[in-house]
Every structure is written in structure tokens, then in C-alpha cells.
Protein backbone atom coordinates (compact mmCIF):
# COMPACT_ATOMS: atom_id res chain seq x y z
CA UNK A 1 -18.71 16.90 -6.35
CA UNK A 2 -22.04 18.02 -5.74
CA UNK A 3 -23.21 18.03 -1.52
CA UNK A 4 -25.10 14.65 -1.56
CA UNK A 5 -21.79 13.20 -3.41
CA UNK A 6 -19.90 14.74 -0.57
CA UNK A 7 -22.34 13.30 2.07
CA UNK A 8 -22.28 10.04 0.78
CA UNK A 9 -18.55 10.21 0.04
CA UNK A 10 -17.62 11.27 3.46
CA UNK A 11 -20.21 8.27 4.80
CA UNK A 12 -18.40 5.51 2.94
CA UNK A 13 -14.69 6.70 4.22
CA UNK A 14 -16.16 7.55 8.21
CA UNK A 15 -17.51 4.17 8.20
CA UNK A 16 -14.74 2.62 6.95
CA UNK A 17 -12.35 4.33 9.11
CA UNK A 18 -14.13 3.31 12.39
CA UNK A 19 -14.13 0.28 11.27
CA UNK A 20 -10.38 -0.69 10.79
CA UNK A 21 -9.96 1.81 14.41
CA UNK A 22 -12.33 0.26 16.41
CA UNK A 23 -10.37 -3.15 16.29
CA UNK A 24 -7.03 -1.06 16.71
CA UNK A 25 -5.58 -3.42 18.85
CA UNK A 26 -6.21 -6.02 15.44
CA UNK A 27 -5.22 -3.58 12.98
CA UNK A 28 -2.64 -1.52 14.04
CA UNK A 29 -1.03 -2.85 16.31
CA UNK A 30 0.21 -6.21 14.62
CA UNK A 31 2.15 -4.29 11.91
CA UNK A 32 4.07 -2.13 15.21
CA UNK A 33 5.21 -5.36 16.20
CA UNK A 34 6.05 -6.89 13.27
CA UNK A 35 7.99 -4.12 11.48
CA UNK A 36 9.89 -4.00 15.16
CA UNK A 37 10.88 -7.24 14.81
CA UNK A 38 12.04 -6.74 11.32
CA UNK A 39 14.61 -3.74 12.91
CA UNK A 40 15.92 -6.07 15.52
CA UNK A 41 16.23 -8.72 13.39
CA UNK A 42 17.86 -7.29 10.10
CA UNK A 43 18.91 -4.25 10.98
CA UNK A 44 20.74 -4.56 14.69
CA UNK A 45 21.66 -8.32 14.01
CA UNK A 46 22.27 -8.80 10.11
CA UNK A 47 22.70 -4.84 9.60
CA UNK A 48 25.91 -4.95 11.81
CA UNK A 49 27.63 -7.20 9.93
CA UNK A 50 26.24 -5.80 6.53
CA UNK A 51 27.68 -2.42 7.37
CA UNK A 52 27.15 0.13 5.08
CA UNK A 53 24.78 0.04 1.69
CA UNK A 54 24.56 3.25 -0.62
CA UNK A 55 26.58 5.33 1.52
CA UNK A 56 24.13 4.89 4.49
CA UNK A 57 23.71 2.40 7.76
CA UNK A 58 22.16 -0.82 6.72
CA UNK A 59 19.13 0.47 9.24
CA UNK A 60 18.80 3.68 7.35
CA UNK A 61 18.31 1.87 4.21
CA UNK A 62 15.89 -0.36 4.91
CA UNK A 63 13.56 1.54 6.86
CA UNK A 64 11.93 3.31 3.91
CA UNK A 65 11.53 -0.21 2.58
CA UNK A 66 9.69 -1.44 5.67
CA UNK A 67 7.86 1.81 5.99
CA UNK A 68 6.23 1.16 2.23
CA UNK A 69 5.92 -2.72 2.98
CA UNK A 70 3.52 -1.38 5.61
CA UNK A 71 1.56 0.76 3.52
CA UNK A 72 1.31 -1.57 0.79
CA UNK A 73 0.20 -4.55 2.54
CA UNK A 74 -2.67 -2.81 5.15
CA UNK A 75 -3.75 -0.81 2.38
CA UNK A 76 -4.67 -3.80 0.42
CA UNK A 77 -6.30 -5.97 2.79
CA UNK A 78 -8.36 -2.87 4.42
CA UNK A 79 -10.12 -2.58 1.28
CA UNK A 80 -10.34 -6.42 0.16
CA UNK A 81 -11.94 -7.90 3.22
CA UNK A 82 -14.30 -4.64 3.96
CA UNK A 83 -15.51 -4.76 0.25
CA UNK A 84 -16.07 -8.57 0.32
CA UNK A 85 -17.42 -8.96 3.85
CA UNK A 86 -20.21 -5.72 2.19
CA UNK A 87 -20.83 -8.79 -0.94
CA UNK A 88 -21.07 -11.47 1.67
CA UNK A 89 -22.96 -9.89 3.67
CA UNK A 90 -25.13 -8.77 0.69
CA UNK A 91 -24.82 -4.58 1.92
CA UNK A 92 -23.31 -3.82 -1.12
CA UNK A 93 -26.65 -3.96 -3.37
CA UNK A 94 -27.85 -1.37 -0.51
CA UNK A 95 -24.99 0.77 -1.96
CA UNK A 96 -25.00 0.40 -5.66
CA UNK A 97 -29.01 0.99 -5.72
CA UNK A 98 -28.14 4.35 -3.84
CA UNK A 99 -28.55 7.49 -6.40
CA UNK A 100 -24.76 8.30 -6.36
CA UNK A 101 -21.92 7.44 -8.80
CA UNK A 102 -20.60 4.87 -8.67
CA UNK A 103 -16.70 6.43 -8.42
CA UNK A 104 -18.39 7.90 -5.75
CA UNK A 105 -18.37 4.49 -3.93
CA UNK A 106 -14.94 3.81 -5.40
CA UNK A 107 -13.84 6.71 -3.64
CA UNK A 108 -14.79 6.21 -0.63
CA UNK A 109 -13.50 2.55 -0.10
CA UNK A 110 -10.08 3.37 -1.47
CA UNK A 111 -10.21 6.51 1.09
CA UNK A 112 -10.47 3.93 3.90
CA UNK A 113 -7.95 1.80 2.56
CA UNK A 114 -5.28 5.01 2.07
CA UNK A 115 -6.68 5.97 5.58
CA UNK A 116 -5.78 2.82 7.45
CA UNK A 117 -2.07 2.37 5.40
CA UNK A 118 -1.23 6.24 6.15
CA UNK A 119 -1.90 5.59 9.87
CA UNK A 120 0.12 2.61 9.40
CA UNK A 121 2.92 3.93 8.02
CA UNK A 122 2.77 6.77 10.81
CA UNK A 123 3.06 4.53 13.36
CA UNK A 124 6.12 2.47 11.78
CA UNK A 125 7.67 5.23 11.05
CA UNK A 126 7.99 6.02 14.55
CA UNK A 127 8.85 3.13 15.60
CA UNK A 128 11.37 3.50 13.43
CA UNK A 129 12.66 6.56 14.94
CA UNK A 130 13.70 4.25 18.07
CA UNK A 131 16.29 2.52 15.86
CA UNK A 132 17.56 4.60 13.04
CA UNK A 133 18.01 8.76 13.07
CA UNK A 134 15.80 9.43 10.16
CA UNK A 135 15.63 12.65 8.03
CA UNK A 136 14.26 13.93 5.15
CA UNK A 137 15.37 14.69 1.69
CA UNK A 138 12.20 15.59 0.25
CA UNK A 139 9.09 15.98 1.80
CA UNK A 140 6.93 15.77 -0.78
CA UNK A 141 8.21 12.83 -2.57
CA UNK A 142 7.58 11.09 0.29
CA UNK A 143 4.12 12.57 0.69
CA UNK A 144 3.60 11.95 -2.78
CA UNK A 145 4.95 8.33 -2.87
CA UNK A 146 3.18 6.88 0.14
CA UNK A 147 -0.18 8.41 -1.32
CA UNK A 148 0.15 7.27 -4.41
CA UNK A 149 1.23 3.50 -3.33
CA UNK A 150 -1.76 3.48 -1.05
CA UNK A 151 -4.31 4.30 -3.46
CA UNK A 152 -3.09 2.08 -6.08
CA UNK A 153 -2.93 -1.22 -3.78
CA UNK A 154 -6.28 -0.15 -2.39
CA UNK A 155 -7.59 -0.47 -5.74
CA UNK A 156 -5.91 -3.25 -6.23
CA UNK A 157 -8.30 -4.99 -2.96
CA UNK A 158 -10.83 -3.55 -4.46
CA UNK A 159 -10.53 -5.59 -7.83
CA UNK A 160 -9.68 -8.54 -5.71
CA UNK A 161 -12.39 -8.26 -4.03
CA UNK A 162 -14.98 -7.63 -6.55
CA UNK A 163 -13.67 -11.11 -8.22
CA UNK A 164 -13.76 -13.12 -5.10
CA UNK A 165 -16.19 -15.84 -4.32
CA UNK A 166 -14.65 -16.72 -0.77
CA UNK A 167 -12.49 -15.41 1.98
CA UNK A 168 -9.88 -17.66 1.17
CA UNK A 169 -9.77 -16.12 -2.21
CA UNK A 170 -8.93 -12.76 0.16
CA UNK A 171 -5.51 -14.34 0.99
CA UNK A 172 -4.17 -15.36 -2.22
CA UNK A 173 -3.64 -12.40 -3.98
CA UNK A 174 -1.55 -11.33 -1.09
CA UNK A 175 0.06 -14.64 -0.53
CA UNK A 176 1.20 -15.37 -3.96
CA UNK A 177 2.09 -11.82 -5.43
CA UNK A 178 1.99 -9.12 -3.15
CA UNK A 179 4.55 -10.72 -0.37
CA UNK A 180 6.78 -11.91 -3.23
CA UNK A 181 6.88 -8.06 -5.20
CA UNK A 182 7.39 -6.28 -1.68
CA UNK A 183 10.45 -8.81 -0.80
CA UNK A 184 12.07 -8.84 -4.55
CA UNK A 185 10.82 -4.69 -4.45
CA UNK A 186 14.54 -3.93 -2.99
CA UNK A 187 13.52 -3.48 0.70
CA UNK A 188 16.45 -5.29 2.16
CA UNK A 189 18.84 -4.82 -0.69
CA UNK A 190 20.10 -2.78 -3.87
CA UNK A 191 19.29 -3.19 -6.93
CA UNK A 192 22.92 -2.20 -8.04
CA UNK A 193 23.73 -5.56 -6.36
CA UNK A 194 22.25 -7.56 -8.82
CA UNK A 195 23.79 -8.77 -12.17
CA UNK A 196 22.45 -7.25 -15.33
CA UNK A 197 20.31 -9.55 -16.12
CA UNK A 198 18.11 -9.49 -12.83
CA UNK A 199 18.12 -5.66 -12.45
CA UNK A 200 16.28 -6.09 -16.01
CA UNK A 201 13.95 -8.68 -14.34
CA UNK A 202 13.55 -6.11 -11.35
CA UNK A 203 12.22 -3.39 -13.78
CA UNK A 204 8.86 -5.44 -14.15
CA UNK A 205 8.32 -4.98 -10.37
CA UNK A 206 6.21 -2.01 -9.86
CA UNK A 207 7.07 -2.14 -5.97
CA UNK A 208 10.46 -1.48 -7.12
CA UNK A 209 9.84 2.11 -8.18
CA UNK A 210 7.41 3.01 -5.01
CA UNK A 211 10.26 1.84 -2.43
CA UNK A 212 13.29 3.55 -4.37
CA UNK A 213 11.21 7.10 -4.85
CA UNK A 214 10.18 6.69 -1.47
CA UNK A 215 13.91 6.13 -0.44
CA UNK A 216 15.05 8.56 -2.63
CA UNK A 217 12.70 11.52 -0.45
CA UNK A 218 14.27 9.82 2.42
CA UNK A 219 17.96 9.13 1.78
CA UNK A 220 18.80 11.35 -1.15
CA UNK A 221 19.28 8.43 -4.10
CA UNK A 222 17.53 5.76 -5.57
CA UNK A 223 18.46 2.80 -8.29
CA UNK A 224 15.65 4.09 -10.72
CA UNK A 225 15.16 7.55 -12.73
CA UNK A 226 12.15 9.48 -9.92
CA UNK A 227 10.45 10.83 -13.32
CA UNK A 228 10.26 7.53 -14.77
CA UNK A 229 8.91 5.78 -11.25
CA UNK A 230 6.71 8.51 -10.63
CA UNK A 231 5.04 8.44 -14.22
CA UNK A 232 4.41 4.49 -13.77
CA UNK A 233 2.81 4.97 -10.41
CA UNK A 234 0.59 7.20 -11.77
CA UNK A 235 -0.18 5.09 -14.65
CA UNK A 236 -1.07 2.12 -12.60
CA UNK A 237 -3.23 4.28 -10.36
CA UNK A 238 -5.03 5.81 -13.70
CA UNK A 239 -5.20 2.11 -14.58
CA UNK A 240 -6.74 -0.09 -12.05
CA UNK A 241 -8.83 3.17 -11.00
CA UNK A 242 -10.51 2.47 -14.73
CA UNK A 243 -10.70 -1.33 -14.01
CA UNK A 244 -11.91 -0.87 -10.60
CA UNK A 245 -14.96 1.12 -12.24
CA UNK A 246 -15.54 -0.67 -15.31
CA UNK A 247 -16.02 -3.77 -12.73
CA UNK A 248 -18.38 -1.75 -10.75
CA UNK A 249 -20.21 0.24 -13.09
CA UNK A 250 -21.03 -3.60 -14.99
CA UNK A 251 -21.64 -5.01 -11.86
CA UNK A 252 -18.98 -7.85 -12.41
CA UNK A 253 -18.73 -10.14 -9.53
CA UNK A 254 -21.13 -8.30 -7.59
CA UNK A 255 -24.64 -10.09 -7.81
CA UNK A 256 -23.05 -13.60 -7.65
């Protein structure tokens, strides 16, 4: 990446940094208190009478769960309403006449949207550290993991917002697909819980590997094979980076 790729990389992500920071109290704060409540909640009051699940405290189990439901869900909607308040707000043909690639662009929005869900996860992670004793397996699965989760659902806003025509259409996406994968992803629960049948149905959710690698560098096991969850993260990054692009690069959804 050439020095005026750099510049204008560096531009997109700054600006899209400040922005998600300079309504903190909007944007990270809410998840603090939510993913609190979820540790009162299931862990001290439904964990105590759960006891033990894979070896571990109920509270040590789920906590990588809620630490990736964080990710996953502010990584998303950083990048879907910033995009699609740029087409509203017609800034975006400012940014695709500007003499830099368009992955360039791409870049730089998904950078703000892996920005905002690592600081995220930082901060629930620490909150976590009031409830649970947590330790690491493997530091850089976990690295890995809750990179490669954040980048893929900030593409993922991206494409949602390149196809929306409202801010209503902002919500559904999360609403209707990403709430139900991260709940049915195994955050509260095993898979080895589930009959045959469903543990095959739980192999279609891609959330499933991200939370159970991400365990896994937490905990020390996981329900899946890590080479097979890892290769299929990758694979939907390499994929909806290609979407995200072709969508761009065409202009789709852009100059409606």
C-alpha cells in the first residue's frame, strides 16, 4: 500500500474511530451494562444451580460466549449504520470519486468496525474479571478468534448496509439472524447437550465455531475440531470480503 493508500486508509479508520468514541457513553457503555447483567443473571443466579459444564464453573463457561456476543454484535452495527448514515447522507459519492481503491475504503470501514468490537470486548472482558477468575489457554487463538469474528461481521454491516434503503432495514439483519445465531451459537450451553440430530443442525451456525475456538483459547476444549473452525472463519472472511467489493466496485446499492 502505496503512502496516499495509507493516508487515506488511516483517514477512513481515525474518523471512524472518533466517531463510535466520541458518543462513548452510547457506545460503550450499554454493552458494560448489559453483559453485567447477563453475569448476575445467568451466571450467579441460574449458574449456581447449573453447577458445573465441561469440567468448569457455569460462569467460566459462558464468559467467552458473552465476550464474542459482544464483539459480534458492536462490530456489526458500527459498520452498518456509519456506512448507511455516509449513503443517506450522500458522503459516500465524496468517497468513491476519491482516486483510491476501492478495498482501500473497504478497509478502512471494517477497521472501525474491528476497532469499536475489540474495545468492546476489552471492556467485557474486564468486567468479567469481577465475576469469574479467567485465564488463558492460548493466547493467540483468542487473538486470532476475536479478530477474525470482528472482521467478518463488519463485513457483514457493510453488505447490509450497501443493500439498505432505510434505517429500519439497519435493524433487521440483526434482529432476525444475528441475535438468533449468537443465542443457538452455544453461549449459554454445550453442544454435547444436544441430541444428534440438533448438534448436526448446530454445524450450519457459523457463530458456533467462533465461540467454541474462542473458548477453546480460554478454557482448554471446545465441541468442534479448532482446524476445521478456524478454516471456515477464514473462508467466510475471504468470502463476504469478495462480496463486500464486488458490491462496491459495481456500485450496487450505492447511487439509489
Amino acid at each position: 500500500m502505496n503512502s496516499l493508500y495509507w493516508i487515506a486508509f488511516k483517514s477512513i479508520l481515525i474518523k471512524e474511530i472518533n466517531r463510535f468514541t466520541r458518543i462513548w457513553v452510547q457506545t460503550l457503555v450499554p454493552p458494560a451494562i448489559t453483559m453485567t447483567l447477563y453475569f448476575l443473571i445467568f451466571g450467579n443466579l441460574v449458574g449456581s444451580r447449573i453447577g458445573e459444564m465441561g469440567g468448569v464453573s457455569y460462569m467460566e463457561f459462558i464468559a467467552p460466549g458473552l465476550i464474542m456476543m459482544s464483539v459480534i454484535t458492536n462490530s456489526y452495527s458500527n459498520v452498518a449504520s456509519s456506512f448507511y448514515s455516509a449513503k443517506f447522507q450522500g458522503n459516500i459519492e465524496e468517497i468513491m470519486v476519491a482516486p483510491v481503491p476501492h478495498y482501500v475504503m473497504i478497509a478502512g470501514y471494517v477497521g472501525g468496525g474491528v476497532a469499536r468490537g475489540l474495545c468492546v470486548g476489552l471492556i467485557v472482558t474486564l468486567v468479567a474479571m469481577f465475576f469469574v477468575n479467567l485465564s488463558l489457554h492460548h493466547v493467540g487463538l483468542v487473538i486470532m478468534t476475536v479478530f477474525l469474528t470482528s472482521v467478518l461481521f463488519a463485513l457483514g454491516g457493510l453488505i447490509n448496509a450497501v443493500f439498505a434503503k432505510s434505517f429500519d432495514d439497519i435493524s433487521i439483519i440483526p434482529t432476525f439472524i444475528l441475535t438468533p445465531l449468537t443465542y443457538l451459537g452455544g453461549v449459554f450451553y454445550s453442544l454435547s447437550l444436544l441430541p444428534e440430530f440438533w448438534q448436526g443442525v448446530s454445524g450450519l451456525n457459523p457463530v458456533v465455531y467462533m465461540i467454541n475456538v474462542f473458548r477453546y483459547g480460554f478454557l482448554g476444549f471446545a465441541d468442534i475440531s479448532i482446524p476445521l473452525s478456524i478454516a471456515i472463519m477464514v473462508g467466510f472472511c475471504a468470502t463476504l470480503w469478495f462480496v463486500a467489493y464486488y458490491l462496491i466496485s459495481r456500485g450496487i446499492g450505492l447511487r439509489s
